[in-house]
PDB file of N, CA and C in Angstrom:
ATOM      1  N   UNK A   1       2.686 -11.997  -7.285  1.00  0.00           N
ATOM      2  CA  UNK A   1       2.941 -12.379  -5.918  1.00  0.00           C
ATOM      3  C   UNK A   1       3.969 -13.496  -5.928  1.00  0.00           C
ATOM      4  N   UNK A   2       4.668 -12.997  -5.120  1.00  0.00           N
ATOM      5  CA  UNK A   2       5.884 -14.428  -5.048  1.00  0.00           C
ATOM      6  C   UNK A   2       6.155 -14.604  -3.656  1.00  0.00           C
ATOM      7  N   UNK A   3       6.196 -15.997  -2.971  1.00  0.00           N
ATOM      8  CA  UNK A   3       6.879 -16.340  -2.300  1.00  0.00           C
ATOM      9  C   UNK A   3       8.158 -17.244  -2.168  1.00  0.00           C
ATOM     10  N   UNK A   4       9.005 -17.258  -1.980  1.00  0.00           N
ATOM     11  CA  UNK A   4      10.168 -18.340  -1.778  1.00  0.00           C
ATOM     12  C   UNK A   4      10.153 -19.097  -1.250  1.00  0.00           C
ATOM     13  N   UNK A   5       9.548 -20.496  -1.224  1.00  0.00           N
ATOM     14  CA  UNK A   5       9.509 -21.855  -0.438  1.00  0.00           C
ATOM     15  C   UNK A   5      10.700 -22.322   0.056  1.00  0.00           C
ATOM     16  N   UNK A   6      11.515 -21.655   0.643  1.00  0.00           N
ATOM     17  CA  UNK A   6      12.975 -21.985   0.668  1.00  0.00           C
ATOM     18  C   UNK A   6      12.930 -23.165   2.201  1.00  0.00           C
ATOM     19  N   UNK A   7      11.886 -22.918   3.182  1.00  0.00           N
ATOM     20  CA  UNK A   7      12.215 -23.516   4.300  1.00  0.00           C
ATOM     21  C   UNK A   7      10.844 -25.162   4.157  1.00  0.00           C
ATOM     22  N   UNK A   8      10.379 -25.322   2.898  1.00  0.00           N
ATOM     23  CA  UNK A   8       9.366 -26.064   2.033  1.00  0.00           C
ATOM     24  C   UNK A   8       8.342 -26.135   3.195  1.00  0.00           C
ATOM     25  N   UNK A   9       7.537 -25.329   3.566  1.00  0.00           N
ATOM     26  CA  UNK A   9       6.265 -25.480   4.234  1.00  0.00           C
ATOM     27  C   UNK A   9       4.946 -25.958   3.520  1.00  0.00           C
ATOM     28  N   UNK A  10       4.262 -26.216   4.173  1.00  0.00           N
ATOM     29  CA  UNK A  10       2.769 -27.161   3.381  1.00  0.00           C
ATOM     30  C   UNK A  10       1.566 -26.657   3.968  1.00  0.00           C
ATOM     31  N   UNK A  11       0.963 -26.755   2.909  1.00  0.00           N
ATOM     32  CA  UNK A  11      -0.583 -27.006   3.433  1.00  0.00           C
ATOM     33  C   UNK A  11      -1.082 -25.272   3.764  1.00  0.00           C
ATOM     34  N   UNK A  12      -1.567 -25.167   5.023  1.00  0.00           N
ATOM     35  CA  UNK A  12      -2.406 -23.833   5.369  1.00  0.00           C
ATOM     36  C   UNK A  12      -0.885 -22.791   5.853  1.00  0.00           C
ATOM     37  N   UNK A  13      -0.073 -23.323   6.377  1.00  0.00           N
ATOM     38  CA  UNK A  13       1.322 -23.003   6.254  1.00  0.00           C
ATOM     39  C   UNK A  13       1.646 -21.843   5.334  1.00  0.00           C
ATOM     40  N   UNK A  14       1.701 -22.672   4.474  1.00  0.00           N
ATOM     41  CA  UNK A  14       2.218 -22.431   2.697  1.00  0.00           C
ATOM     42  C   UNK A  14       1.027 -21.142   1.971  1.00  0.00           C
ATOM     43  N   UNK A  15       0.044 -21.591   2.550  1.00  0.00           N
ATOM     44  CA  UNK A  15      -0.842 -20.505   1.708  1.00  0.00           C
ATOM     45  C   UNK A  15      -0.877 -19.257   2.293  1.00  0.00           C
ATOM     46  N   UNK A  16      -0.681 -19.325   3.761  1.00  0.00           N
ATOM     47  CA  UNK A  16      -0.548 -18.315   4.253  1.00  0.00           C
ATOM     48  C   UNK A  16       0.345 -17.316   4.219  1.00  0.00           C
ATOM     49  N   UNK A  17       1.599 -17.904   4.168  1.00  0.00           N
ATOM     50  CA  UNK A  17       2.704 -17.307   3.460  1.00  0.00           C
ATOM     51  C   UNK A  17       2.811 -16.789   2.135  1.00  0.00           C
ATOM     52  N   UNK A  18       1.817 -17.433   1.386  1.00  0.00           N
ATOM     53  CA  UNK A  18       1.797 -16.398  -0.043  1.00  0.00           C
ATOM     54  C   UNK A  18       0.922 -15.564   0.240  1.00  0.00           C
ATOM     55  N   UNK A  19      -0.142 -15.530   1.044  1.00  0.00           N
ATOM     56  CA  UNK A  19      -1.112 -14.472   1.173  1.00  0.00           C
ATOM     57  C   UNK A  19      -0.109 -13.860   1.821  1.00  0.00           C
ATOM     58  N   UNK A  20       0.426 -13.239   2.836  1.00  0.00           N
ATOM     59  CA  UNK A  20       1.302 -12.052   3.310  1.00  0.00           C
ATOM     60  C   UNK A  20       2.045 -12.020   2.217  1.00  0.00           C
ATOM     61  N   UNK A  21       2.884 -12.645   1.642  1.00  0.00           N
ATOM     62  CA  UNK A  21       3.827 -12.130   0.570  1.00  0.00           C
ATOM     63  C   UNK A  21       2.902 -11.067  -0.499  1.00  0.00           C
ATOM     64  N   UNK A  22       1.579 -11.466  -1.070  1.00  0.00           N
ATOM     65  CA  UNK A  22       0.947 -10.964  -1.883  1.00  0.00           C
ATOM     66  C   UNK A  22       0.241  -9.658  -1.176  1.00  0.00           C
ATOM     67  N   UNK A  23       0.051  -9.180   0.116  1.00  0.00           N
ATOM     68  CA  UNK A  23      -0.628  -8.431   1.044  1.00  0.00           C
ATOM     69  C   UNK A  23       0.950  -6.858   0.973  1.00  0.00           C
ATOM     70  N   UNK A  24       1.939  -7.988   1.692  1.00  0.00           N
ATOM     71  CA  UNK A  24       3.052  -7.300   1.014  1.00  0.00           C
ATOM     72  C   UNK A  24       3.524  -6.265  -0.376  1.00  0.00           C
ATOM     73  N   UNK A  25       3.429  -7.058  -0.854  1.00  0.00           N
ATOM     74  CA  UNK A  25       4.251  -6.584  -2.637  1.00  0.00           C
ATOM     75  C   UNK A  25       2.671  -5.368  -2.529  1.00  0.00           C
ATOM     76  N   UNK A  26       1.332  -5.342  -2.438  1.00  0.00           N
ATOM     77  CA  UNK A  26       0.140  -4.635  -2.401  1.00  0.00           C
ATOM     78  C   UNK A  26       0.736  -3.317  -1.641  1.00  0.00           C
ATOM     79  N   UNK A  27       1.450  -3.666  -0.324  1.00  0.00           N
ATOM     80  CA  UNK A  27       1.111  -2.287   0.305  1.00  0.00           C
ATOM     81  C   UNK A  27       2.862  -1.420   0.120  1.00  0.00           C
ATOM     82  N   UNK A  28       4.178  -2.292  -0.570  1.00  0.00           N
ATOM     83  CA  UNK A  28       4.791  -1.789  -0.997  1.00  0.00           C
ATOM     84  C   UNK A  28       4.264  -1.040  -2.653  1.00  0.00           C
ATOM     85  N   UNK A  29       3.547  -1.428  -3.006  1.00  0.00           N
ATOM     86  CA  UNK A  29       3.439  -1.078  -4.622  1.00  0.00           C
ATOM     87  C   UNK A  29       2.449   0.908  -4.117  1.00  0.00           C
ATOM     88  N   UNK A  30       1.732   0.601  -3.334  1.00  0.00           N
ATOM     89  CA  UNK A  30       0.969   1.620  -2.909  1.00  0.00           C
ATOM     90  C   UNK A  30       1.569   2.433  -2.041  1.00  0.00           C
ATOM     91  N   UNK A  31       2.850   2.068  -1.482  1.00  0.00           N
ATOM     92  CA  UNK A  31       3.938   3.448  -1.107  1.00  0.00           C
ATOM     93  C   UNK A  31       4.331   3.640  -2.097  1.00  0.00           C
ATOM     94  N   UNK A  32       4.719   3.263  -3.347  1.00  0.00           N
ATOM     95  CA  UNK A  32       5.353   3.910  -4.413  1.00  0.00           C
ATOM     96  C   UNK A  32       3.993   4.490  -4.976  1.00  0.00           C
ATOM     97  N   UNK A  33       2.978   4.639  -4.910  1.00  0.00           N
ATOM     98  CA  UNK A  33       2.024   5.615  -5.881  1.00  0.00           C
ATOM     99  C   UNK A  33       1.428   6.408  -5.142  1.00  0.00           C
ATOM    100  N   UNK A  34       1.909   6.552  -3.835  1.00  0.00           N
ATOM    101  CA  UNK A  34       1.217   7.266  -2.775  1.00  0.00           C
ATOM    102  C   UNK A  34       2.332   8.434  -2.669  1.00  0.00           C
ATOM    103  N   UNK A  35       3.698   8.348  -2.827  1.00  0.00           N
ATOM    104  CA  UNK A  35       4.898   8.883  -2.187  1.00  0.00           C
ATOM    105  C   UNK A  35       5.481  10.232  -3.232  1.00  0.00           C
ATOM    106  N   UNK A  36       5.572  10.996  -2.823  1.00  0.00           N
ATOM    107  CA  UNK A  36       6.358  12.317  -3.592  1.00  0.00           C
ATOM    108  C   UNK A  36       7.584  12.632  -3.005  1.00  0.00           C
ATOM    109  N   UNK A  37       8.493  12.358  -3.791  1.00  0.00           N
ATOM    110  CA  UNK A  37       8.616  11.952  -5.001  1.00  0.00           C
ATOM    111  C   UNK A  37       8.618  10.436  -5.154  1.00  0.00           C
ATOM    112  N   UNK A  38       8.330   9.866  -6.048  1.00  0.00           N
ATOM    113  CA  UNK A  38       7.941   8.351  -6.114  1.00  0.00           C
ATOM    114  C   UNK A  38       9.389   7.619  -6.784  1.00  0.00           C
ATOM    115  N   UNK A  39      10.453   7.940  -5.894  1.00  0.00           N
ATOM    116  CA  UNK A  39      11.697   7.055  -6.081  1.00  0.00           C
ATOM    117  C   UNK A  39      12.179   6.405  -4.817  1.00  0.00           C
ATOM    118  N   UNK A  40      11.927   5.454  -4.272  1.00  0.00           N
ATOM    119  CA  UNK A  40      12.572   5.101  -3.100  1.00  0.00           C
ATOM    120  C   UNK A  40      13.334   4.077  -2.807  1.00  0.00           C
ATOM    121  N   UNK A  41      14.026   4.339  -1.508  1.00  0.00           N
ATOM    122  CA  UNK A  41      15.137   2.798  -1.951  1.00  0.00           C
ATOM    123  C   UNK A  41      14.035   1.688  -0.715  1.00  0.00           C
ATOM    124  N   UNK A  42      14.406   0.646  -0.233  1.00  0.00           N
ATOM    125  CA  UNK A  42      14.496  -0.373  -0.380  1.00  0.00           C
ATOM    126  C   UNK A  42      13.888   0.132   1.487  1.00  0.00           C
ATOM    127  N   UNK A  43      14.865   0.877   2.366  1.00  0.00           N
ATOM    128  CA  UNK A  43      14.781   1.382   3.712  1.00  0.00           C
ATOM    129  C   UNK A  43      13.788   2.650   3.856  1.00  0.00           C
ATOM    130  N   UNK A  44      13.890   3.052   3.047  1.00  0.00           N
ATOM    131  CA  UNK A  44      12.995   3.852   2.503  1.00  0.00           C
ATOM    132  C   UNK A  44      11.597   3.527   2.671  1.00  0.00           C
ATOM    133  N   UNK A  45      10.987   2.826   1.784  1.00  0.00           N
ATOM    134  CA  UNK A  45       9.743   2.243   1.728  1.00  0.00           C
ATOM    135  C   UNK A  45       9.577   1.233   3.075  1.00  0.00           C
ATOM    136  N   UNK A  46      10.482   0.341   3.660  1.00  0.00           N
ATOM    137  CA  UNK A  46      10.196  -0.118   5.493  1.00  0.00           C
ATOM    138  C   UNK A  46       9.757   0.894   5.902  1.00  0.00           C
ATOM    139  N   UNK A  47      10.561   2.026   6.200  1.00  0.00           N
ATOM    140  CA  UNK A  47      10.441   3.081   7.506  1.00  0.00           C
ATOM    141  C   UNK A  47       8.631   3.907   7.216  1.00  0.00           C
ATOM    142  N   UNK A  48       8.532   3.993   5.587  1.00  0.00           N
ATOM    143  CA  UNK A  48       6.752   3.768   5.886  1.00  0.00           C
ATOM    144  C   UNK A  48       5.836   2.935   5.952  1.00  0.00           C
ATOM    145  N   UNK A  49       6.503   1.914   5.905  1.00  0.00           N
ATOM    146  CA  UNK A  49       5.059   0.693   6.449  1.00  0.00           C
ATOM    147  C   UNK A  49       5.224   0.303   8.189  1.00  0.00           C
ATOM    148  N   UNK A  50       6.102   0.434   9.001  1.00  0.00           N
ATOM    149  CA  UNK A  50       6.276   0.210  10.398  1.00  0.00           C
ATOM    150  C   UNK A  50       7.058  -1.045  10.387  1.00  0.00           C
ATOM    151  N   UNK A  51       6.812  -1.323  11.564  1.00  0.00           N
ATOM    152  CA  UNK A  51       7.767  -2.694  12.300  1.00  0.00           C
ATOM    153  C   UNK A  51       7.050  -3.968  11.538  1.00  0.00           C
ATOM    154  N   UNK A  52       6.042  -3.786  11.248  1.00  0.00           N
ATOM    155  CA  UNK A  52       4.936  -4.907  11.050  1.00  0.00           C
ATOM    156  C   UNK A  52       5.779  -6.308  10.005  1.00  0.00           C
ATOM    157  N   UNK A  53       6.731  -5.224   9.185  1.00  0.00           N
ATOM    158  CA  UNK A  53       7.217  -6.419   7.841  1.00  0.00           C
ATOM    159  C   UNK A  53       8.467  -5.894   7.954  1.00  0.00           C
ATOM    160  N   UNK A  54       9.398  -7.005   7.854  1.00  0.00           N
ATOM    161  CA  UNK A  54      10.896  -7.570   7.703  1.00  0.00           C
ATOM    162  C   UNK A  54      11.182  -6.504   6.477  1.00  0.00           C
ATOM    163  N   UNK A  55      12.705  -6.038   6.687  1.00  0.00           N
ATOM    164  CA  UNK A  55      13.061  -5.049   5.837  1.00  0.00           C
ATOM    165  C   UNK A  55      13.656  -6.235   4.126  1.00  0.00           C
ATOM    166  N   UNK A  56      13.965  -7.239   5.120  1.00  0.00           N
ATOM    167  CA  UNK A  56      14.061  -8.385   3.857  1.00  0.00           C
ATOM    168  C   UNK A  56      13.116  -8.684   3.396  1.00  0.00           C
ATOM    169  N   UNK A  57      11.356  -8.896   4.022  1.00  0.00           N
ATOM    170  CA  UNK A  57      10.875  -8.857   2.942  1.00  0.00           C
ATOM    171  C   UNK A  57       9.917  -7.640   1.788  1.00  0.00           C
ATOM    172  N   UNK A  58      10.174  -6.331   2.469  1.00  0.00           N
ATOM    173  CA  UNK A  58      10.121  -5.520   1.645  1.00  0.00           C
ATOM    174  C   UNK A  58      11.237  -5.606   0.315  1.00  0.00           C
ATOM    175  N   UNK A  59      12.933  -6.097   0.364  1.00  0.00           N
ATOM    176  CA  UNK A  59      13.306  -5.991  -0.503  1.00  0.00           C
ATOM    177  C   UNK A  59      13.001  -7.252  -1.319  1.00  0.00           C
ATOM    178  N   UNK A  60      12.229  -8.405  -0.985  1.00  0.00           N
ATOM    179  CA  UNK A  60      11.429  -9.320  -1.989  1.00  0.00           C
ATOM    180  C   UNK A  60      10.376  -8.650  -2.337  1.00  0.00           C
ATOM    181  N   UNK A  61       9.825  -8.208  -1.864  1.00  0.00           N
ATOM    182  CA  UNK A  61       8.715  -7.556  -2.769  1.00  0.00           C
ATOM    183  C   UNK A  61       8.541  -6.761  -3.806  1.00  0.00           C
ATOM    184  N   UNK A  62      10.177  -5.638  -3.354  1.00  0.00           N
ATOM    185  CA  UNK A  62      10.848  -4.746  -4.411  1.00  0.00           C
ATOM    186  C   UNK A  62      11.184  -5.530  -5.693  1.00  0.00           C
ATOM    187  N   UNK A  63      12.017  -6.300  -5.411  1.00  0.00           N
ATOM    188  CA  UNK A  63      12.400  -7.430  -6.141  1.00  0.00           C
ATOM    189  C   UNK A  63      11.179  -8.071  -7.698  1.00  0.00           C
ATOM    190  N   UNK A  64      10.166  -8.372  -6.482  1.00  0.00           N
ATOM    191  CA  UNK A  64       8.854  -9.391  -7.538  1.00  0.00           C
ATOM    192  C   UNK A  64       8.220  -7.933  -8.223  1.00  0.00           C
ATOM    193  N   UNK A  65       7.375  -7.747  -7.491  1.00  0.00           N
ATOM    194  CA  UNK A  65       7.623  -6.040  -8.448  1.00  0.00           C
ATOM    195  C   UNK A  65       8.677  -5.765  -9.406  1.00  0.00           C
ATOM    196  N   UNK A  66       9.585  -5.390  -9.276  1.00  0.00           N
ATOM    197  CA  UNK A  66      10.543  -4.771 -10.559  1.00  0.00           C
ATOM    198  C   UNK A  66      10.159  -6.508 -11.901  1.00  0.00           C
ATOM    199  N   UNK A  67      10.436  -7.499 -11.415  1.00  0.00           N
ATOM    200  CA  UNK A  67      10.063  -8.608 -12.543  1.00  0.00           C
ATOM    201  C   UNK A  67       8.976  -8.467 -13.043  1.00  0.00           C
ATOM    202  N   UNK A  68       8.022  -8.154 -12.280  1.00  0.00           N
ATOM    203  CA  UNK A  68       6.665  -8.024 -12.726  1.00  0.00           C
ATOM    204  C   UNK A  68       6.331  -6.789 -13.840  1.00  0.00           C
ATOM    205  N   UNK A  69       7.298  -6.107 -13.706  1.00  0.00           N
ATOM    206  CA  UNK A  69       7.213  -4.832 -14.462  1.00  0.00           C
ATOM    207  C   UNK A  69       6.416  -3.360 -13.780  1.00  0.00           C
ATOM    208  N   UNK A  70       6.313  -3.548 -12.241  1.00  0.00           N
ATOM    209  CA  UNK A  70       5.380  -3.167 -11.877  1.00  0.00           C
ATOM    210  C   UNK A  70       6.281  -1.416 -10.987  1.00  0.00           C
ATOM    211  N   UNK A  71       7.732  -2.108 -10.851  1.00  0.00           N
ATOM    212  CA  UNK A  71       8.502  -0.866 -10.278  1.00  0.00           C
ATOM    213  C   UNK A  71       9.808  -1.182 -11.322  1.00  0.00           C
ATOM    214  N   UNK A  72      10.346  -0.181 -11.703  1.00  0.00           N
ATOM    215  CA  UNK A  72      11.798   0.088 -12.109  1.00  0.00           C
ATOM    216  C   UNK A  72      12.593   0.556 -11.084  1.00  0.00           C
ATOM    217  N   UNK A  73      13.990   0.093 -11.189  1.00  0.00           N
ATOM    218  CA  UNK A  73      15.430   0.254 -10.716  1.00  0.00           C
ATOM    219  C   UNK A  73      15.781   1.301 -11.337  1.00  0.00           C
ATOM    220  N   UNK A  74      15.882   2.598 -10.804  1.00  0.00           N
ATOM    221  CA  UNK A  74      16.751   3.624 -11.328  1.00  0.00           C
ATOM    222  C   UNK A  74      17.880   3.721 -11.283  1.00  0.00           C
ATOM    223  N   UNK A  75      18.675   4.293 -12.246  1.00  0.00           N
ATOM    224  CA  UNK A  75      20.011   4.571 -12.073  1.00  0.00           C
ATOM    225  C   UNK A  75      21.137   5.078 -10.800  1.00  0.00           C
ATOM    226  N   UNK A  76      20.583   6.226 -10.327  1.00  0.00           N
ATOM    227  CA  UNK A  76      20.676   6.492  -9.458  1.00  0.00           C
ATOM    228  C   UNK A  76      20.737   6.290  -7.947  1.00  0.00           C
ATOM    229  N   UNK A  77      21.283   6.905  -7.332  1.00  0.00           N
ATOM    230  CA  UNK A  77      21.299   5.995  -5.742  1.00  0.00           C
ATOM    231  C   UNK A  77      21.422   7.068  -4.644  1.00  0.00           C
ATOM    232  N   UNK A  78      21.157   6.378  -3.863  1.00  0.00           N
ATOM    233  CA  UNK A  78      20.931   7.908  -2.399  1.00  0.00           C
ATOM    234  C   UNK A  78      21.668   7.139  -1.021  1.00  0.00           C
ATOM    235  N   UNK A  79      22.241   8.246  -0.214  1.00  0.00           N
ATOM    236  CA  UNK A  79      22.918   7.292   0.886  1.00  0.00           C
ATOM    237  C   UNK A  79      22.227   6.253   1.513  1.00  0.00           C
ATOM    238  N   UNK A  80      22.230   5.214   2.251  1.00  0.00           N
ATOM    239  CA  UNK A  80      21.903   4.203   2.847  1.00  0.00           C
ATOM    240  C   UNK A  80      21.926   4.270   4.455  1.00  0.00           C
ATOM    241  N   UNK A  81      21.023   3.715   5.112  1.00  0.00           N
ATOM    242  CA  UNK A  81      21.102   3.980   6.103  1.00  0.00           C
ATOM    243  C   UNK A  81      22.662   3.360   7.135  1.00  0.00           C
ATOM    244  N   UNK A  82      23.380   2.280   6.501  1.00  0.00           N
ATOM    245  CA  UNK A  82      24.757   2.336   6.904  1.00  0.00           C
ATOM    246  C   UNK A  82      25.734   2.971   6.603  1.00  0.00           C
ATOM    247  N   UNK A  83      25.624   4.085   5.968  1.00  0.00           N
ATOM    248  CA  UNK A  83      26.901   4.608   5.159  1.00  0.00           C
ATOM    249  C   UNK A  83      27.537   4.422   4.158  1.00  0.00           C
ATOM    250  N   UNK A  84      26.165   3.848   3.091  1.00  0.00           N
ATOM    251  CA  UNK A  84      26.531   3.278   1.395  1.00  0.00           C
ATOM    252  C   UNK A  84      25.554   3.556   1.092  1.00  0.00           C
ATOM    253  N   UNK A  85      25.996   3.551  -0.317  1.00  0.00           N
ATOM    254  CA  UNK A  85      24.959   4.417  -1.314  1.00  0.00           C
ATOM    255  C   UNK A  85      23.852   3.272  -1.980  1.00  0.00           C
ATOM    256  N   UNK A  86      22.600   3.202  -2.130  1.00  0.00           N
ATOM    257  CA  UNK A  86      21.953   2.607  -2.238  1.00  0.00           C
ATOM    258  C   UNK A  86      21.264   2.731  -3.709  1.00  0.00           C
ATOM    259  N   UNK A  87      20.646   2.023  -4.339  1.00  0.00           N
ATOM    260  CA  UNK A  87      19.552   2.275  -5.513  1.00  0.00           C
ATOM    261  C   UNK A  87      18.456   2.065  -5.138  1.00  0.00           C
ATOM    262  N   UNK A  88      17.601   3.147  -5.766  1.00  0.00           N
ATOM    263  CA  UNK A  88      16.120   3.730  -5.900  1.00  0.00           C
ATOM    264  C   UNK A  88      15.341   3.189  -6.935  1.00  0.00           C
ATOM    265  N   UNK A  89      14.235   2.441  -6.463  1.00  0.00           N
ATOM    266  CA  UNK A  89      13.182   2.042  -7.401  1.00  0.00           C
ATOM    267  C   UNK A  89      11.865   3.015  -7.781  1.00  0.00           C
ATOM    268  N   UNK A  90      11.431   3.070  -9.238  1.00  0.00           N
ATOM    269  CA  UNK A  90      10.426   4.228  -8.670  1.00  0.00           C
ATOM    270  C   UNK A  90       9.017   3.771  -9.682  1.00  0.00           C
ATOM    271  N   UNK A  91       8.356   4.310 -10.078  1.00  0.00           N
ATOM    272  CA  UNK A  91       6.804   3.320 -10.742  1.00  0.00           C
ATOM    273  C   UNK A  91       7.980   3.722 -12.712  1.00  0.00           C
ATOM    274  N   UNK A  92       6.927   2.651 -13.451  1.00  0.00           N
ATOM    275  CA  UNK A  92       7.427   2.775 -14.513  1.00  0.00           C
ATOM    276  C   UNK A  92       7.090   3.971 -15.589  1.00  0.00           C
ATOM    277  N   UNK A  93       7.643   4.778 -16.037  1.00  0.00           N
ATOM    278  CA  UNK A  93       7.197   5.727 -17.421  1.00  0.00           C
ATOM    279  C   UNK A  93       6.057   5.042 -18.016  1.00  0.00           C
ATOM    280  N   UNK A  94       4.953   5.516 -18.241  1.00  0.00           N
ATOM    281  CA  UNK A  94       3.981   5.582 -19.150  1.00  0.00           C
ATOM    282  C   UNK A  94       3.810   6.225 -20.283  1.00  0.00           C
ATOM    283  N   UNK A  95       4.495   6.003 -21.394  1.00  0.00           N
ATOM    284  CA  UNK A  95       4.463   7.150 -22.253  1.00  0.00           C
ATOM    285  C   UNK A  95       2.681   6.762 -23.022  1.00  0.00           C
ATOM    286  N   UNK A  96       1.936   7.644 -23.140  1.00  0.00           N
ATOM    287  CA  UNK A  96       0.790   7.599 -23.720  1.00  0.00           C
ATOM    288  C   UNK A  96       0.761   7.050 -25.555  1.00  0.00           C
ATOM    289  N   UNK A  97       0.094   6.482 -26.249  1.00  0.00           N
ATOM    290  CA  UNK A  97       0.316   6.344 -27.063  1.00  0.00           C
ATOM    291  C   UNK A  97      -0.408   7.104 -28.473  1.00  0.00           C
ATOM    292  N   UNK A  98       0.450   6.872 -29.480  1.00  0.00           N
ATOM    293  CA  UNK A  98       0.603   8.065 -29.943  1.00  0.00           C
ATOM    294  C   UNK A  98      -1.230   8.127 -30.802  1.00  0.00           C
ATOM    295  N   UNK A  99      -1.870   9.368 -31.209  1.00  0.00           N
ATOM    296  CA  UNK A  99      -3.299   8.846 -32.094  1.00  0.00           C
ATOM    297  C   UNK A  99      -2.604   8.170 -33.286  1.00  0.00           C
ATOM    298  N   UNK A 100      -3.354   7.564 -34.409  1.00  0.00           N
ATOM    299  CA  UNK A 100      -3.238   7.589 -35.353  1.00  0.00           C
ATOM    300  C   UNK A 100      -4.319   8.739 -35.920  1.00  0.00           C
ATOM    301  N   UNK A 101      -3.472   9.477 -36.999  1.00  0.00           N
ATOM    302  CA  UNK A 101      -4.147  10.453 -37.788  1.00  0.00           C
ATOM    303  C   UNK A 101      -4.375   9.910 -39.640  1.00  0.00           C
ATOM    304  N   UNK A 102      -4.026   8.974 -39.763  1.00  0.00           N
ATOM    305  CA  UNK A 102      -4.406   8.610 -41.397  1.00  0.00           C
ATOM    306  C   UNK A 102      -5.689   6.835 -40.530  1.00  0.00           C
TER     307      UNK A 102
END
């Protein structure tokens, strides 16, 4: 969970703001494991959570996620809702690990 103290708020303020930030990054992480196909960009993942959260801070959440290790940045990119091509985040490869046989 991350918030950016950028405007330095305090106290019940401050906590509250990390609780939505952390409520956030929760219900972006659960459009990416909910979604088929599970690559989406940034406008993408807003237009399924509603009006409720800032499209800026869905892309902080994208953001703390991908650090966290929790979404990858794909290569790839898909048009944008202004008329530019955008990049797609999508959950990370799990490769299973391997038995040992000796």
């Amino acid at each position: 969970m991350t918030y950016f103290n950028t405007n330095t708020e305090r106290g019940a303020t401050l906590a509250e703001s990390h609780k939505r930030a952390q409520r956030q990054e929760a219900e972006v992480l659960r459009i990416f494991r909910n979604c088929r196909p599970n690559f989406l960009a940034a406008h993408e993942v807003h237009a399924r959570l509603g009006s409720d959260i800032l499209l800026t801070s869905v892309r902080r959440a994208i953001t703390s996620l991908t650090s966290e290790g929790k979404l990858v940045k794909q290569r790839f990119m898909v048009p944008g809702p202004y008329g530019k091509k955008v990049y797609v985040w999508g959950l990370p490869v799990r490769k299973p690990r391997q038995l040992e046989l000796w």
